[in-house]
Protein backbone atom coordinates (compact mmCIF):
# COMPACT_ATOMS: atom_id res chain seq x y z
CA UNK A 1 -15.47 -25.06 12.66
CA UNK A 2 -13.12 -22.19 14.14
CA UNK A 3 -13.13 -22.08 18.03
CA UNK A 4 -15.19 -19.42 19.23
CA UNK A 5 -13.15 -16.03 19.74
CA UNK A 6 -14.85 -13.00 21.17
CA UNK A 7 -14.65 -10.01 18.37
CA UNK A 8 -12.64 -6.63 19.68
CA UNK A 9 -14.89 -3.89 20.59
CA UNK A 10 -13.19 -1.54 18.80
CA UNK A 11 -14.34 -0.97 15.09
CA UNK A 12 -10.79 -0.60 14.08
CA UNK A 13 -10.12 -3.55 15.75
CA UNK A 14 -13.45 -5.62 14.82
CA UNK A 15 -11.93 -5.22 10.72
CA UNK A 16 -8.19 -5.93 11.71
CA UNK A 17 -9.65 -9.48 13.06
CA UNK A 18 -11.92 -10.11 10.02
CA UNK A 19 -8.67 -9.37 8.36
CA UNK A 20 -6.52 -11.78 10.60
CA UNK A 21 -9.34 -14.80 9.83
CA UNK A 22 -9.01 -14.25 6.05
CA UNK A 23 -4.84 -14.77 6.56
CA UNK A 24 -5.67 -18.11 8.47
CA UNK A 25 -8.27 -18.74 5.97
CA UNK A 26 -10.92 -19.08 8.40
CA UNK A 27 -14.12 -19.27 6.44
CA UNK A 28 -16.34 -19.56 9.67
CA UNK A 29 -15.10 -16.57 11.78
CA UNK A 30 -15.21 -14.58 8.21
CA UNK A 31 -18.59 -15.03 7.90
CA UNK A 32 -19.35 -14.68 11.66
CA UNK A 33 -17.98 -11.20 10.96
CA UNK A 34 -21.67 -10.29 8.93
CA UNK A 35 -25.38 -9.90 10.12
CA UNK A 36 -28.09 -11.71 9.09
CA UNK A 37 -29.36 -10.38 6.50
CA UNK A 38 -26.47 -7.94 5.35
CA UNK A 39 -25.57 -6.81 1.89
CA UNK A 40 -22.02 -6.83 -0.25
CA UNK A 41 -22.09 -4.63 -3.25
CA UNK A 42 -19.11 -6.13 -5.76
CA UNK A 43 -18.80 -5.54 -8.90
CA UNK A 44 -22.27 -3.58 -9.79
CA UNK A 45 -24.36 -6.30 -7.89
CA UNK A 46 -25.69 -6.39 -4.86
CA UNK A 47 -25.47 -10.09 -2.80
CA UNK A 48 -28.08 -10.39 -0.61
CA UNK A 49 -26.66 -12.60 2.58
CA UNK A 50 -30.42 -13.18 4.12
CA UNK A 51 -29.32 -16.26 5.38
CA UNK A 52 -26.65 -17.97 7.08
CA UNK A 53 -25.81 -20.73 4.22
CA UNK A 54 -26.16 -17.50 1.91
CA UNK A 55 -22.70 -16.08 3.29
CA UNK A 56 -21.39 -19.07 3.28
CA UNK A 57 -21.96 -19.46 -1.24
CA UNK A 58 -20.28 -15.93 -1.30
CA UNK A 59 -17.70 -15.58 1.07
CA UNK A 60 -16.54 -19.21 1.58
CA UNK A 61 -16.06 -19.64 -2.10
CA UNK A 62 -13.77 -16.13 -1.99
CA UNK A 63 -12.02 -17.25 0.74
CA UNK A 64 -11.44 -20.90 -0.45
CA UNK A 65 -9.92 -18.98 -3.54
CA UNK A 66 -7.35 -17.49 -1.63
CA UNK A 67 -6.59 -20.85 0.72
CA UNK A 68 -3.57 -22.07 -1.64
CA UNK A 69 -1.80 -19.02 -2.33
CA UNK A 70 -2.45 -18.23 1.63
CA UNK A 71 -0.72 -21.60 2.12
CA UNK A 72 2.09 -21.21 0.36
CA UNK A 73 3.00 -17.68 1.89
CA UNK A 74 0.45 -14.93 0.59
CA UNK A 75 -0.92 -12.41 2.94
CA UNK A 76 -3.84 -10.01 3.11
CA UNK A 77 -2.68 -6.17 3.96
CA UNK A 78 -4.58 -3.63 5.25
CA UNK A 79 -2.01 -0.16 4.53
CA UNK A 80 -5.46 1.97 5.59
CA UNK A 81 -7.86 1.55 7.56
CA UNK A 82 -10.14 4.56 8.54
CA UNK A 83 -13.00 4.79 11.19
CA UNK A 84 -15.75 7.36 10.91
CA UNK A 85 -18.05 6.42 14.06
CA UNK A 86 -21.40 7.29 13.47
CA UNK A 87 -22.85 7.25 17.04
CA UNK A 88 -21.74 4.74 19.63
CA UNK A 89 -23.62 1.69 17.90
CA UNK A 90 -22.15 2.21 14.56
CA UNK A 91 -19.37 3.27 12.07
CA UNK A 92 -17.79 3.72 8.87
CA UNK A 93 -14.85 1.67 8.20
CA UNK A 94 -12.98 1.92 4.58
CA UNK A 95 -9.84 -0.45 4.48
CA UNK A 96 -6.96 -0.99 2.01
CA UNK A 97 -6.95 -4.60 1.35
CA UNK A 98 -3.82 -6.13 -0.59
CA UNK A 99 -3.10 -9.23 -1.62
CA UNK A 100 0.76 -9.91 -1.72
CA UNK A 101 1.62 -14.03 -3.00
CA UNK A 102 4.80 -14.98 -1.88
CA UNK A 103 6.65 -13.88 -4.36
CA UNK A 104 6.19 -10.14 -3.95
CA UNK A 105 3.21 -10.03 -6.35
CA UNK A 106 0.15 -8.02 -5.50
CA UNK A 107 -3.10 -9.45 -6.92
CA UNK A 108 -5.71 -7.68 -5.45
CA UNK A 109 -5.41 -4.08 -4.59
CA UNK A 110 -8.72 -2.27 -3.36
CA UNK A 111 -11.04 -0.45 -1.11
CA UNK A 112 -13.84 -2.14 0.74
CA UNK A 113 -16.06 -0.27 3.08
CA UNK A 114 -17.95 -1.51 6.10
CA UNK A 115 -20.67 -0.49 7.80
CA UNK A 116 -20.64 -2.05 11.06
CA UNK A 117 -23.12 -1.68 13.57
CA UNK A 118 -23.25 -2.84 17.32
CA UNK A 119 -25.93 -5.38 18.68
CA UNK A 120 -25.70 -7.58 21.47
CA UNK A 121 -22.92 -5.93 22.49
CA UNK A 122 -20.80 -6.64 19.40
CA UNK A 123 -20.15 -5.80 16.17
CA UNK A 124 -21.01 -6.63 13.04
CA UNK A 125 -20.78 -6.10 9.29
CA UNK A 126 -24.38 -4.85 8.04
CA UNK A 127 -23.18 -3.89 4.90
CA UNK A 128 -20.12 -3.78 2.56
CA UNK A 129 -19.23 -1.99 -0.52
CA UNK A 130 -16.15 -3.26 -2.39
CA UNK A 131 -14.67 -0.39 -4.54
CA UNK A 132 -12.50 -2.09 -7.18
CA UNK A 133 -10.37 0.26 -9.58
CA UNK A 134 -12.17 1.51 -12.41
């Protein structure tokens, strides 16, 4: 288990962090990023994360999918990342994420948005649409 870090209050911030524990391959401050219960849409299906374990099945296995290329050099990207605050306890956050292996090649290449919302005085991911090319 990760030591505890506080998340930034900024919602910019809050997804450039999430972004920073996927790098290090952090599967517990990834999923610490997301509510109980919160939603991903992938793919045309909606996972339901109503529990902890339940983010765990989803992300941890994407993130342990990642760990060896991660090792040996590749790095997560985020080119955009744009904040539409909606109030001061939540926001709209669409990011760029790219996936660069150490040779130069991108394998991933898409936009995931985030709606974050603030409680107990931090945020967190409520819901996430990931908007693959089509």
């Amino acid at each position: 288990m990760s030591e505890y870090r506080p998340w930034p209050d900024d919602p910019r911030a809050f997804i450039l962090a999430y972004l920073d524990a996927w790098n290090e391959a952090d599967v517990d401050r990834v999923i610490d990023a997301f509510h109980v219960p919160s939603l991903i849409h992938t793919e045309g299906e909606v996972i339901e994360q109503l529990t902890g374990p339940s983010r765990l099945e989803f992300l941890g296995s994407y993130v342990d999918s990642t760990r060896d290329a991660l090792a040996a050099g590749g790095r997560w990207t985020a080119p955009t990342v744009e904040v539409k605050p909606l109030g001061g306890d939540a926001a709209l956050v669409t990011a760029n994420w790219v996936f660069t292996g150490a040779d130069g090649t991108v394998s991933e290449d898409y936009f995931d948005s985030y709606l974050l919302t603030m409680i107990g005085g931090r945020w967190y991911v409520l819901a996430d649409a990931i908007h693959r090319a089509g």
